[in-house]
N, C-alpha and C. Protein backbone atom coordinates (compact mmCIF):
# COMPACT_ATOMS: atom_id res chain seq x y z
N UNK A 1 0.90 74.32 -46.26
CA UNK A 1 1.96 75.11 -45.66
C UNK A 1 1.38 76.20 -44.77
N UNK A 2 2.30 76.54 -43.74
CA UNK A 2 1.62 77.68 -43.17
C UNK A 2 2.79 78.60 -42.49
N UNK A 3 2.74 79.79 -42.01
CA UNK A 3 3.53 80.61 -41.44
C UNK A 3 3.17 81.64 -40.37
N UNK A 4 3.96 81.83 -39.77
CA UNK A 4 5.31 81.18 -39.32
C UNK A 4 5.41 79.91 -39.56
N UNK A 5 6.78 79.07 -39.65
CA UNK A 5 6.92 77.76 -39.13
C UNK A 5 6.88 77.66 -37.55
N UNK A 6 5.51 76.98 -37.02
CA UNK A 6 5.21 76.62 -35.78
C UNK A 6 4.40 75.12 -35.49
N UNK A 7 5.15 74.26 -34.54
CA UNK A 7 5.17 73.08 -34.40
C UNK A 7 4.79 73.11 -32.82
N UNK A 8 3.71 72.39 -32.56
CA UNK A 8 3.55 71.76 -31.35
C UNK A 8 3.35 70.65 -30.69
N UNK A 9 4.27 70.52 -29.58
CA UNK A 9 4.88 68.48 -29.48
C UNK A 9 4.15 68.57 -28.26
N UNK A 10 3.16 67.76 -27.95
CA UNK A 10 2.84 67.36 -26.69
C UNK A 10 3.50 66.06 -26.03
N UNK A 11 3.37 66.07 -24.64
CA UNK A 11 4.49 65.41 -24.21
C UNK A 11 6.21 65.33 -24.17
N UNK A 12 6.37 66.50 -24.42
CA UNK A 12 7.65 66.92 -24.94
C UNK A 12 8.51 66.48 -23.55
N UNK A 13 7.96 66.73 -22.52
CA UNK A 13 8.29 66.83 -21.86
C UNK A 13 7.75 65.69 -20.23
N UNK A 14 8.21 64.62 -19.54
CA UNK A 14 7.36 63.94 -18.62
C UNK A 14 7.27 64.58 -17.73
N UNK A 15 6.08 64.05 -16.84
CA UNK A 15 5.91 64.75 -15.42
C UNK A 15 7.01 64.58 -14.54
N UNK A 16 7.83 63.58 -14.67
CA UNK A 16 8.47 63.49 -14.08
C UNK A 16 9.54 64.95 -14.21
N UNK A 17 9.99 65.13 -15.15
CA UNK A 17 11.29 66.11 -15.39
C UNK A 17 10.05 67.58 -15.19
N UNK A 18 8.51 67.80 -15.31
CA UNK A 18 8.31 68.70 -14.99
C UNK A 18 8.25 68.91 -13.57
N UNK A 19 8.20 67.59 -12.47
CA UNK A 19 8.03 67.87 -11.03
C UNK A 19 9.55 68.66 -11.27
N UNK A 20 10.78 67.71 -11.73
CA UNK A 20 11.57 68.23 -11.37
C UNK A 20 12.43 69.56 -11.50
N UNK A 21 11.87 70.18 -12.93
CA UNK A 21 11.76 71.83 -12.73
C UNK A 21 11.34 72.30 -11.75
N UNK A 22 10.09 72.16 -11.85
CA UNK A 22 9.18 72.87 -10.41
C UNK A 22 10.52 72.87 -9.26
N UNK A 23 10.49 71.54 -8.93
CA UNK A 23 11.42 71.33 -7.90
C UNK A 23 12.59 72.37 -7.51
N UNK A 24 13.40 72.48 -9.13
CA UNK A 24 14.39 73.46 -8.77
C UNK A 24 14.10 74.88 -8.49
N UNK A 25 13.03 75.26 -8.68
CA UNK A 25 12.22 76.71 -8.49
C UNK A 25 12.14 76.91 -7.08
N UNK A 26 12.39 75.69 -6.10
CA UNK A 26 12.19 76.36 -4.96
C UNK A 26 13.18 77.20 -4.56
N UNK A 27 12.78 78.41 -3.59
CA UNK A 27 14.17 78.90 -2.38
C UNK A 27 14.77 79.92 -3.74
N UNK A 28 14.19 80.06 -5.22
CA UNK A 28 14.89 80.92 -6.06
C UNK A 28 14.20 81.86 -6.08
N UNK A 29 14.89 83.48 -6.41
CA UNK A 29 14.42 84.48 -6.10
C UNK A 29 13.48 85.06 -8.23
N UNK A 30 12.66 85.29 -8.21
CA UNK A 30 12.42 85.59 -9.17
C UNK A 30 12.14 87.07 -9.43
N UNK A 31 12.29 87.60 -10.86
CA UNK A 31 12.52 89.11 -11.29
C UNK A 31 11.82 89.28 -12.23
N UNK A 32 11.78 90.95 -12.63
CA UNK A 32 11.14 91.28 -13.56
C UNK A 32 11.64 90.84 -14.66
N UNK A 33 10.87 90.52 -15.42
CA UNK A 33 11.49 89.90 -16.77
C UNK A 33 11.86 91.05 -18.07
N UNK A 34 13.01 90.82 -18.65
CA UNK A 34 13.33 91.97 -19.37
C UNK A 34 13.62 91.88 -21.29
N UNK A 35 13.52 92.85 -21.29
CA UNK A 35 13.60 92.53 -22.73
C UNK A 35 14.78 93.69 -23.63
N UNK A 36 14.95 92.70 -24.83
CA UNK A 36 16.84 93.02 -25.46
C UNK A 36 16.23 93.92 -26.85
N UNK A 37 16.68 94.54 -27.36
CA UNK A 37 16.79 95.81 -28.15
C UNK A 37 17.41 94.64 -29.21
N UNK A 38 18.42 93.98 -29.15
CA UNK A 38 19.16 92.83 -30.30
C UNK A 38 19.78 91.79 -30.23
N UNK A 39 20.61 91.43 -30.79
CA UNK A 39 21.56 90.77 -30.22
C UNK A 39 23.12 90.54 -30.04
N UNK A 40 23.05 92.11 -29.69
CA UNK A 40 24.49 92.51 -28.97
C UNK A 40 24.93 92.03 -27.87
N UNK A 41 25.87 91.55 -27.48
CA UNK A 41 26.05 91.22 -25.87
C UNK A 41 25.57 92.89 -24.96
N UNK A 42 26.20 93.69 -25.54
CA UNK A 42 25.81 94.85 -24.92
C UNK A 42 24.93 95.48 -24.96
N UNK A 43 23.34 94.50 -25.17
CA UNK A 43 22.17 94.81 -25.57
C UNK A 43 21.53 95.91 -24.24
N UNK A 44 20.97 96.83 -24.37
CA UNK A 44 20.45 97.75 -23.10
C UNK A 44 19.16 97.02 -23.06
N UNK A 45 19.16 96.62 -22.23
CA UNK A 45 17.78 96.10 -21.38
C UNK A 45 17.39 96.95 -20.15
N UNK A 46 15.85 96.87 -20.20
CA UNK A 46 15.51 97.85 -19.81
C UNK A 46 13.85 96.67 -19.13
N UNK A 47 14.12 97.03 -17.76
CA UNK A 47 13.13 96.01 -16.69
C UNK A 47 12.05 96.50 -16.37
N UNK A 48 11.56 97.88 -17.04
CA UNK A 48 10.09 99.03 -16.40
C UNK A 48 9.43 98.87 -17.33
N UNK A 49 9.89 98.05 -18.36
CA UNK A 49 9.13 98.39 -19.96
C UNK A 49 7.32 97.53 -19.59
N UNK A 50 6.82 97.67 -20.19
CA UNK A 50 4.86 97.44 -19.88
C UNK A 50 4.80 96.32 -21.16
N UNK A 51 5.19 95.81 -21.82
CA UNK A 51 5.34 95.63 -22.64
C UNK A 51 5.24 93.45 -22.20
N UNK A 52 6.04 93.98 -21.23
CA UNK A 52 6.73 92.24 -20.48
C UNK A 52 6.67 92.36 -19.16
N UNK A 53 5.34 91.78 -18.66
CA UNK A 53 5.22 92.02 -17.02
C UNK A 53 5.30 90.62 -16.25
N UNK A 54 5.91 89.88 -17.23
CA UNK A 54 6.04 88.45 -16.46
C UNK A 54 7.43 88.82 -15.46
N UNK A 55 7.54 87.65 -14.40
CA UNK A 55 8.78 87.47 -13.40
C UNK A 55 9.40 86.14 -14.47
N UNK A 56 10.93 86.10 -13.54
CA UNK A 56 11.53 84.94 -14.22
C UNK A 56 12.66 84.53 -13.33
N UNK A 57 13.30 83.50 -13.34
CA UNK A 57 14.84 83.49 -13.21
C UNK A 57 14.89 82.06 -14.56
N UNK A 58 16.14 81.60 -14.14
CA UNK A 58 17.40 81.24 -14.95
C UNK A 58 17.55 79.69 -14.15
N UNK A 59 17.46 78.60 -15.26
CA UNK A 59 18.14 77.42 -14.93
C UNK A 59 18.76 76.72 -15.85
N UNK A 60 20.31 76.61 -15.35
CA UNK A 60 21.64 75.72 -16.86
C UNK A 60 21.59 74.84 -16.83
N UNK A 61 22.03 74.30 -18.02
CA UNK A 61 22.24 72.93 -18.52
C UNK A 61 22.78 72.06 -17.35
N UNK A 62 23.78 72.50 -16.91
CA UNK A 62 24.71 71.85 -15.98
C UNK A 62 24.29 71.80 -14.44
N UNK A 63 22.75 72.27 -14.07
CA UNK A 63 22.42 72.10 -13.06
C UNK A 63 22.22 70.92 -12.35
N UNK A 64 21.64 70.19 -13.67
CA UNK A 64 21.11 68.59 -13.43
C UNK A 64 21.40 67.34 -14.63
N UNK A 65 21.36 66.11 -14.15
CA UNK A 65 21.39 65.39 -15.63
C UNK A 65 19.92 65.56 -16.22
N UNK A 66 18.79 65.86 -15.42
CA UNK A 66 17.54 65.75 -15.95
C UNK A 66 17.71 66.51 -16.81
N UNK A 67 18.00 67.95 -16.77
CA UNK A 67 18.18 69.78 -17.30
C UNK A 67 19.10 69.60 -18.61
N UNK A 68 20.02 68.47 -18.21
CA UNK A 68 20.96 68.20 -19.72
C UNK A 68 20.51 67.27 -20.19
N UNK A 69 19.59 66.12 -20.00
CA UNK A 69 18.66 65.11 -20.90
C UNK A 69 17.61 65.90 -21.72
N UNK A 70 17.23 67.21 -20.90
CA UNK A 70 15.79 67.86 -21.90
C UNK A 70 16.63 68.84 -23.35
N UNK A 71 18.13 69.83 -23.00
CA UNK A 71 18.86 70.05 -23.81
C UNK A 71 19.05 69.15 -24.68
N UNK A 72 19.68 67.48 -24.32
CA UNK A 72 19.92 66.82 -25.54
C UNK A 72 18.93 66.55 -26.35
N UNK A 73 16.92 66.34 -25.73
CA UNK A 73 15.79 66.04 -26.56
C UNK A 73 15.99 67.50 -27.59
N UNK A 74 16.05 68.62 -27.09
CA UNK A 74 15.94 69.55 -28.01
C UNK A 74 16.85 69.97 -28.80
N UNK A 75 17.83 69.22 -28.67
CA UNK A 75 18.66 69.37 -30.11
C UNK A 75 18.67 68.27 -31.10
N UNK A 76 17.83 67.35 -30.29
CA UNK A 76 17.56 66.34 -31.57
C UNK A 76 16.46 66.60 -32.19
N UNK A 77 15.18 67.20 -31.53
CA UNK A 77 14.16 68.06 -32.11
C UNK A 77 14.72 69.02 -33.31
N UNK A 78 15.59 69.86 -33.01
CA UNK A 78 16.23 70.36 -33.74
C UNK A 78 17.05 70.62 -34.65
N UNK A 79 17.49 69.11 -34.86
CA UNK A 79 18.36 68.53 -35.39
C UNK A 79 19.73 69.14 -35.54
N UNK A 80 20.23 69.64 -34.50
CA UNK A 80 21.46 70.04 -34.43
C UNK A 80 22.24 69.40 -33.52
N UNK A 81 23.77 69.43 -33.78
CA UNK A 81 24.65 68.64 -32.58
C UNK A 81 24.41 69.21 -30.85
N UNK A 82 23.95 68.20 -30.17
CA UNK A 82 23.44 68.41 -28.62
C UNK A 82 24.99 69.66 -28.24
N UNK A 83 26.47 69.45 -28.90
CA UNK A 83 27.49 70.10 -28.52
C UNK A 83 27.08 71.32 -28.66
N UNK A 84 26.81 72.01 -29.60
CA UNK A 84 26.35 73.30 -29.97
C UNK A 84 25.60 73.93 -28.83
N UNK A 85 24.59 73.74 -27.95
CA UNK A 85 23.82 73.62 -26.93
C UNK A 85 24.72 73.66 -25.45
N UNK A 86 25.94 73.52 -25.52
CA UNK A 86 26.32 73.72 -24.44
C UNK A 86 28.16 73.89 -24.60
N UNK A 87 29.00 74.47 -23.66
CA UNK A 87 30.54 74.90 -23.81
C UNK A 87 31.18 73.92 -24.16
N UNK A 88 32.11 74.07 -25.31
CA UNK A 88 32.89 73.16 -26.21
C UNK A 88 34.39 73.31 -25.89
N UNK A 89 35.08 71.96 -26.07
CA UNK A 89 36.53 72.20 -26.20
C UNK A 89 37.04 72.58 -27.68
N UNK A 90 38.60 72.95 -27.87
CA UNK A 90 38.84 73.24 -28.69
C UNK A 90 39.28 72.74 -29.71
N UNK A 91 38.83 71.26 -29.60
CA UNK A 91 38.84 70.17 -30.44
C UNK A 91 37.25 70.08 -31.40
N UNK A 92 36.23 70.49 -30.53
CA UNK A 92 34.93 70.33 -30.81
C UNK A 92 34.67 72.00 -31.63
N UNK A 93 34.70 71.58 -32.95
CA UNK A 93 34.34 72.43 -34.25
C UNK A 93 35.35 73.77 -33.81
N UNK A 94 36.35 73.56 -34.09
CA UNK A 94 37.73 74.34 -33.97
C UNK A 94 37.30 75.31 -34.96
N UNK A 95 36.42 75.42 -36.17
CA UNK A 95 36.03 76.66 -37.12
C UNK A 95 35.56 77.57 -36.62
N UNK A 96 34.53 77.26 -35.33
CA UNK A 96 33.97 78.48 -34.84
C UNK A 96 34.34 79.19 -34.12
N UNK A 97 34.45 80.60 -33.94
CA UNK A 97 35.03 81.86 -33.27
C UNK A 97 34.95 81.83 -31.80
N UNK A 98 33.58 81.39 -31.33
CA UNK A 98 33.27 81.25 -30.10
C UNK A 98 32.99 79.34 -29.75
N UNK A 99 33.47 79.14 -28.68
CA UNK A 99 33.45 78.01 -27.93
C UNK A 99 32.17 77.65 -26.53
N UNK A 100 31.37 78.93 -26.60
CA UNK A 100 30.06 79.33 -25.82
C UNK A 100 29.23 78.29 -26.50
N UNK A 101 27.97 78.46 -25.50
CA UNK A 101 26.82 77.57 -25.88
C UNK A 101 26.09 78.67 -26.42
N UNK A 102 25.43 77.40 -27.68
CA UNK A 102 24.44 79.05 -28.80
C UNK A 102 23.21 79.19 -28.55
N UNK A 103 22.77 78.20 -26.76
CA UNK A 103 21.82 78.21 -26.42
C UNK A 103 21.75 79.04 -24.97
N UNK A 104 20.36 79.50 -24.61
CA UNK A 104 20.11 80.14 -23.27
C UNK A 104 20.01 79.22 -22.10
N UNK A 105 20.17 79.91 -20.78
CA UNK A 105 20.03 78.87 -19.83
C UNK A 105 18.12 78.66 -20.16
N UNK A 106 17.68 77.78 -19.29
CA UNK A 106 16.52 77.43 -19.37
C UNK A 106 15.93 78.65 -18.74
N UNK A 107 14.88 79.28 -19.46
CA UNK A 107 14.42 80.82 -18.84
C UNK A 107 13.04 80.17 -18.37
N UNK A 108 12.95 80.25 -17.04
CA UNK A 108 11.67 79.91 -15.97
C UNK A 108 10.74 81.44 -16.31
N UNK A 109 9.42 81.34 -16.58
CA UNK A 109 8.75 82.58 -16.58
C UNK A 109 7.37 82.51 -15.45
N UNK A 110 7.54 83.10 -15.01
CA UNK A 110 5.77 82.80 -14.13
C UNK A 110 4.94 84.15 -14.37
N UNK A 111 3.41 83.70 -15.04
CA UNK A 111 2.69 85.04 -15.48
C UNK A 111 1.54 84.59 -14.41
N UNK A 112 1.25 85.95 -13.59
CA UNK A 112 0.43 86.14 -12.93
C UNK A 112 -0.79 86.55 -13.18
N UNK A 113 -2.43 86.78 -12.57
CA UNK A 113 -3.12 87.32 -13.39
C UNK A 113 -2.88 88.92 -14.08
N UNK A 114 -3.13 89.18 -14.72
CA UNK A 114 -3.05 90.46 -15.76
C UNK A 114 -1.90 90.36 -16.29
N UNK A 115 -0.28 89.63 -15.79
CA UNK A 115 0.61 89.85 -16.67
C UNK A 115 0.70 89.28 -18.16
N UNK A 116 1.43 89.67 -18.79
CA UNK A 116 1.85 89.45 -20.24
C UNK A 116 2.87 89.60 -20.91
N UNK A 117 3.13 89.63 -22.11
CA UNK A 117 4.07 89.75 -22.80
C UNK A 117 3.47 89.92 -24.19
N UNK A 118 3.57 91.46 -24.58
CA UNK A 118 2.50 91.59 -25.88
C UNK A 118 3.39 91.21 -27.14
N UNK A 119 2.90 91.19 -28.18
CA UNK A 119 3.36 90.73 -29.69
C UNK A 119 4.66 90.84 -29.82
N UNK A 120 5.81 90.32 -29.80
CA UNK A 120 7.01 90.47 -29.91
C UNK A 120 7.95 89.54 -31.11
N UNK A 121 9.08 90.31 -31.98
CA UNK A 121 9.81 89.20 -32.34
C UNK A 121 10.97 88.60 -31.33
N UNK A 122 11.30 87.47 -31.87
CA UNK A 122 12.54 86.86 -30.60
C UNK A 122 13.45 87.00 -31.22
N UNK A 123 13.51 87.55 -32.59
CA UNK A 123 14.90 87.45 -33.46
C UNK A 123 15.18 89.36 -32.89
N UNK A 124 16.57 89.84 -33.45
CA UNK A 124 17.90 90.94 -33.32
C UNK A 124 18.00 90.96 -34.66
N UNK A 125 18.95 92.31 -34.27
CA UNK A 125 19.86 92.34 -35.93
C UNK A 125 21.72 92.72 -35.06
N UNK A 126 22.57 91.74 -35.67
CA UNK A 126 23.66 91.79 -34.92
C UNK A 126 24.13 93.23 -35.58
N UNK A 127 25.22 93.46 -35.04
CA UNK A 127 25.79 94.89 -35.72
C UNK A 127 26.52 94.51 -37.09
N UNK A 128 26.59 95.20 -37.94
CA UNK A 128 26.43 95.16 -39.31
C UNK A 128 27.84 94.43 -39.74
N UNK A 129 28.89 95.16 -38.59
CA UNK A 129 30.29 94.64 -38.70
C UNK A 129 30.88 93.81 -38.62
N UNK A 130 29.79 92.37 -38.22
CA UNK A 130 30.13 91.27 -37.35
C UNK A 130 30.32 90.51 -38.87
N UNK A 131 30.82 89.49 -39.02
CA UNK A 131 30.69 88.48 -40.21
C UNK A 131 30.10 87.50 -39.83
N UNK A 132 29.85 86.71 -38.71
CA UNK A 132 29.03 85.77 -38.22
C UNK A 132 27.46 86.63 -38.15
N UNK A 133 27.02 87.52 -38.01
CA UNK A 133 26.10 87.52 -37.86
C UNK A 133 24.99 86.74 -36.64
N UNK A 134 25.19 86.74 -35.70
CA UNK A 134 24.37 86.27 -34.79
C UNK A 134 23.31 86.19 -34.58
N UNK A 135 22.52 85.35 -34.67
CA UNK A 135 20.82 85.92 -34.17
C UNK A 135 20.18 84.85 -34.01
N UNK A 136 19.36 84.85 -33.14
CA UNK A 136 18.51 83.70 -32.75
C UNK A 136 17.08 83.21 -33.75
N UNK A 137 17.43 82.26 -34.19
CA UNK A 137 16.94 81.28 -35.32
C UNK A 137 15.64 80.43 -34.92
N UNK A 138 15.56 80.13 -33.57
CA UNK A 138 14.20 79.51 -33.26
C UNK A 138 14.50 79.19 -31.44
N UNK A 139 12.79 79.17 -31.22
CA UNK A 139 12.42 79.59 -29.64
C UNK A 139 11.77 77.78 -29.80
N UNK A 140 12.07 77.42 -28.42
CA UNK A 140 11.54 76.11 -28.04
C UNK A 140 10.60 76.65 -26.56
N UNK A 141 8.96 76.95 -25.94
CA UNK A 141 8.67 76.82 -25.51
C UNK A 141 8.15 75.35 -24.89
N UNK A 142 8.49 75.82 -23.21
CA UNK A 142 7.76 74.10 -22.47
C UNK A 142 6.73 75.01 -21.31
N UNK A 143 5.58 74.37 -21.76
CA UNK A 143 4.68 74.48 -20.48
C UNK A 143 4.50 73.19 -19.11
N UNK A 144 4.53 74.41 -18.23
CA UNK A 144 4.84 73.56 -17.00
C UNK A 144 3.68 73.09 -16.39
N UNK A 145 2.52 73.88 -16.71
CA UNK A 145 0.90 73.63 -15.90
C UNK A 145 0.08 73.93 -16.64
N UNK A 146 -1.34 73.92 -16.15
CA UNK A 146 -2.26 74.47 -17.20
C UNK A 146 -3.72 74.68 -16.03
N UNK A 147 -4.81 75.04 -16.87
CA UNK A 147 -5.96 75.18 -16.11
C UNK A 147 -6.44 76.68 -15.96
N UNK A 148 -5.59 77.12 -16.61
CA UNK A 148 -5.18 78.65 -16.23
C UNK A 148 -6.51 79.24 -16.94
N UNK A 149 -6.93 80.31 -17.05
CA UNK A 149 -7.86 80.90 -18.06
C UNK A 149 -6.63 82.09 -18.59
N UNK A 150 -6.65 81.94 -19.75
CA UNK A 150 -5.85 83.13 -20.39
C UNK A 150 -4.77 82.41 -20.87
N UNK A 151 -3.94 83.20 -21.22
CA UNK A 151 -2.07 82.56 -20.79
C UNK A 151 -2.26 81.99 -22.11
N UNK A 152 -2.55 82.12 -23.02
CA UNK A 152 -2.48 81.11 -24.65
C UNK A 152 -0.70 82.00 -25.12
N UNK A 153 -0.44 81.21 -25.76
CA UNK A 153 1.03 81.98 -26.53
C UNK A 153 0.12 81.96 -28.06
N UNK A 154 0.16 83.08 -27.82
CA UNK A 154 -0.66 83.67 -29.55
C UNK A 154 0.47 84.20 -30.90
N UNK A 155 0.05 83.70 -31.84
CA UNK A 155 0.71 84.09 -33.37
C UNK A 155 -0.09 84.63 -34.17
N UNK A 156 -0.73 85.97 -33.62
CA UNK A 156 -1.24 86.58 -34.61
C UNK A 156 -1.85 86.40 -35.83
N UNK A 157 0.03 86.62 -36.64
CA UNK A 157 0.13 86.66 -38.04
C UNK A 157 0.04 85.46 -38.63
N UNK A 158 -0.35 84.22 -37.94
CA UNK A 158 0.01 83.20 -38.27
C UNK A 158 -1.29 82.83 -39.81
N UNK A 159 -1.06 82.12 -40.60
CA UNK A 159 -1.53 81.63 -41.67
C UNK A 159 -1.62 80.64 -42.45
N UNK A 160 -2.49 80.01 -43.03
CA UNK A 160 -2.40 78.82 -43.90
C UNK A 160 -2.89 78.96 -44.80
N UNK A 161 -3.33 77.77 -45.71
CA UNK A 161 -4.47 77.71 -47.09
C UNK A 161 -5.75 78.05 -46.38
N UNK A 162 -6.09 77.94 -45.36
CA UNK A 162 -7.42 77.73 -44.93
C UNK A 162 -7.97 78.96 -43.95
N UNK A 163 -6.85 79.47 -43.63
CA UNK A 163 -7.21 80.81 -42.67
C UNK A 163 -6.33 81.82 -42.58
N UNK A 164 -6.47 83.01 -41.96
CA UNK A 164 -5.90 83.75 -41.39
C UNK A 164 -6.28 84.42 -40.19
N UNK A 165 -6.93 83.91 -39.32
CA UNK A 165 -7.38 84.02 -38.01
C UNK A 165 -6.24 83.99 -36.70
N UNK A 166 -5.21 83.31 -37.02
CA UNK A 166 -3.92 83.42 -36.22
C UNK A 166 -3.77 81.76 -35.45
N UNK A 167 -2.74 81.89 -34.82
CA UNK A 167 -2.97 80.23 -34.12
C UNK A 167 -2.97 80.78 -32.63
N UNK A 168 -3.55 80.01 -31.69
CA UNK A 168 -3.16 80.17 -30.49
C UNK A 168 -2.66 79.29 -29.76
N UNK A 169 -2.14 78.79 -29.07
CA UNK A 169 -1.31 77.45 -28.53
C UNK A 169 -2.27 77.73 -26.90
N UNK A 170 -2.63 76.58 -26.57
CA UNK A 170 -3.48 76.72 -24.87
C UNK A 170 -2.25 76.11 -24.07
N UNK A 171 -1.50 76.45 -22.92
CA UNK A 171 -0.88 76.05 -22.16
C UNK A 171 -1.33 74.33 -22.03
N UNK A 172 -0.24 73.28 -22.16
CA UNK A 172 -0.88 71.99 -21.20
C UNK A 172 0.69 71.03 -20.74
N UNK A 173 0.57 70.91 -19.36
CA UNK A 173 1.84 70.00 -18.91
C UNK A 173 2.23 69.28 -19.93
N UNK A 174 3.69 69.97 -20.00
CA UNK A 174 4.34 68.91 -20.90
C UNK A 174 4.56 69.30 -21.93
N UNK A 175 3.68 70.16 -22.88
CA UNK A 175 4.00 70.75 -24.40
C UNK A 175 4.65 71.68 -24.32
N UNK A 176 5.31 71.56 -25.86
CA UNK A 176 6.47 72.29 -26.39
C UNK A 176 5.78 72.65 -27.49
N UNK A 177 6.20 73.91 -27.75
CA UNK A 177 6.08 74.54 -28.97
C UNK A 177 7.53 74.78 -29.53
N UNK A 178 7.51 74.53 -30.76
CA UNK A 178 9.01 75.12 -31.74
C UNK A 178 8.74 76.03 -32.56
N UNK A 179 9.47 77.20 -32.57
CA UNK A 179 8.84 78.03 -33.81
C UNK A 179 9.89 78.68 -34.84
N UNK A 180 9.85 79.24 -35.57
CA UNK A 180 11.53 79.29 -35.87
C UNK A 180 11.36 80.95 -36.33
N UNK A 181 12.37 82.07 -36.27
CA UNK A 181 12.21 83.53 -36.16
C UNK A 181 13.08 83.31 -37.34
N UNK A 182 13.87 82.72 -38.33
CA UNK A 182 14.52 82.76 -39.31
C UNK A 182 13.93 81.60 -40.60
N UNK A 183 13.48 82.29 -41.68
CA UNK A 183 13.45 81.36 -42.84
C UNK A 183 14.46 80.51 -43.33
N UNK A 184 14.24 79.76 -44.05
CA UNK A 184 15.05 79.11 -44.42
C UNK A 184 16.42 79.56 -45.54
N UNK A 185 16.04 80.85 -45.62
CA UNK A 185 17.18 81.39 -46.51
C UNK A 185 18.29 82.36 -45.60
N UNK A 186 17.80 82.33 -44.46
CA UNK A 186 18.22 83.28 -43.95
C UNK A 186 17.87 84.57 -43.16
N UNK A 187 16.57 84.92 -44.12
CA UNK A 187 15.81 86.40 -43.58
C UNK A 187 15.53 85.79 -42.37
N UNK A 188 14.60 87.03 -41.85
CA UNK A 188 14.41 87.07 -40.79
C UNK A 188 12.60 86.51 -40.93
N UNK A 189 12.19 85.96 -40.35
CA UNK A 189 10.96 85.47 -40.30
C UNK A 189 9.52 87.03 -39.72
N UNK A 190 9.20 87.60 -40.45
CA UNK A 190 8.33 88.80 -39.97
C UNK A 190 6.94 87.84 -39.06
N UNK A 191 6.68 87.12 -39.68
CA UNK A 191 5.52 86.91 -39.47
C UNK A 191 5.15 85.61 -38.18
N UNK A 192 6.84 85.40 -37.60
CA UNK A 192 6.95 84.72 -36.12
C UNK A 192 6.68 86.08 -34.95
N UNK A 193 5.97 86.83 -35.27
CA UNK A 193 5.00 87.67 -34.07
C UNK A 193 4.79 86.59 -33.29
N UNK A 194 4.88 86.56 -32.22
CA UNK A 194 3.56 86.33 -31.04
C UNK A 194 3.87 86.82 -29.17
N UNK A 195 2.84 86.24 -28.89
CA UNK A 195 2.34 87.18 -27.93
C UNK A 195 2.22 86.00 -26.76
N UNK A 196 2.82 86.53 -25.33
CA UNK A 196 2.15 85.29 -24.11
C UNK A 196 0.81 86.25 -23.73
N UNK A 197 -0.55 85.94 -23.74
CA UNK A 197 -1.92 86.41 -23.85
C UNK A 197 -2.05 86.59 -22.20
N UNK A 198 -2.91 87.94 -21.88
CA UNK A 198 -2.43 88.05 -20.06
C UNK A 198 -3.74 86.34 -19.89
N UNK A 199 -3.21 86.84 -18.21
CA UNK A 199 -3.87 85.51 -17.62
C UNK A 199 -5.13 85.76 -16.85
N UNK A 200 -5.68 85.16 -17.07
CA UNK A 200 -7.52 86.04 -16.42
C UNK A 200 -7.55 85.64 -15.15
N UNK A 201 -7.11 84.15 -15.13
CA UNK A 201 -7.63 83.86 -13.69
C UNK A 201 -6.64 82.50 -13.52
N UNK A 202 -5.67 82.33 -12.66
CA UNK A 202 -4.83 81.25 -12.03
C UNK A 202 -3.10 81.54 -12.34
N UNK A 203 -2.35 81.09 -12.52
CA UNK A 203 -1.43 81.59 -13.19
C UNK A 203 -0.52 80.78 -14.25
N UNK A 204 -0.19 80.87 -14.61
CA UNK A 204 1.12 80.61 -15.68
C UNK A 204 2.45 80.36 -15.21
């Protein structure tokens, strides 16, 4: 056993559907990348922070069938209904409060040399009042390139029978990492720390 729970799928992803990310990146304007205090909708984000010096933009499900074929692989990875992953009618699980997708658009990141993103959790704490409780349960990274020097997505805290040296994941076309920020009871996972490692030389 080891912890965090962290899984890495190579090939997650074909060249083909990675040309065709790339592809959609052209002619798009990219930004400072920002980071959320929780997971309030009315989370204050704040874009000067040193903390997260990568750029980014935003690509939805509904951009492409390719963009909604890689959503449906990752909810079967995940073993959850592909519906959940994207806007529901009100026929489709009529129990739940919200009819939103419980997933993000696809977040494009590009790290340049020296940028980063130091030790962070990906999980919130919703406000106390909520009864659903909201919070994000697990991160699916896809790498788009590699060759890079630097740029590892590091887990610190990570651990097994055999070590505690941390894991590091090396960028390579095509892999996915799964990691999950919630145990299986519920808590919150402390020890899903990690870190995008800056980039020495090429980019990310």
């Amino acid at each position: 056993l080891s912890a965090p729970r962290a899984f890495e799928i190579d090939n997650f992803l074909s060249q083909t559907e990675v040309d065709h990310i790339m592809y959609l990146t052209t002619g798009m304007n990219l930004h400072r990348s920002t980071t959320a205090g929780d997971t309030t909708v009315d989370a204050e984000r704040d874009s000067t922070r040193n903390t997260r010096t990568s750029l980014n933009t935003w690509v939805y499900r509904e951009k492409s069938t390719i963009i909604d074929t890689i959503y449906r692989r990752a909810a079967d990875l995940l073993r959850i209904d592909e519906a959940l992953l994207r806007p529901r009618s009100k026929e489709e699980y009529p129990h739940m409060k919200s009819s939103g997708s419980l997933a993000e658009a696809l977040q494009l990141v590009h790290y340049d040399v020296g940028q980063e993103y130091t030790a962070h959790h990906d999980f919130g704490y919703a406000d106390f009042r909520r009864k659903d409780q909201p919070a994000r349960f697990a991160t699916l990274l896809l790498y788009l390139n590699e060759g890079m020097e630097g740029g590892a997505t590091q887990f610190p805290r990570w651990v097994n029978a055999e070590t505690r040296e941390g894991l590091s994941v090396e960028p390579k076309v095509g892999k996915a990492v799964l990691f999950y920020s919630q145990l299986p009871d519920g808590n919150m996972d402390d020890w899903s720390h990690h870190a995008a490692l800056p980039v020495r030389v090429g980019e990310k």
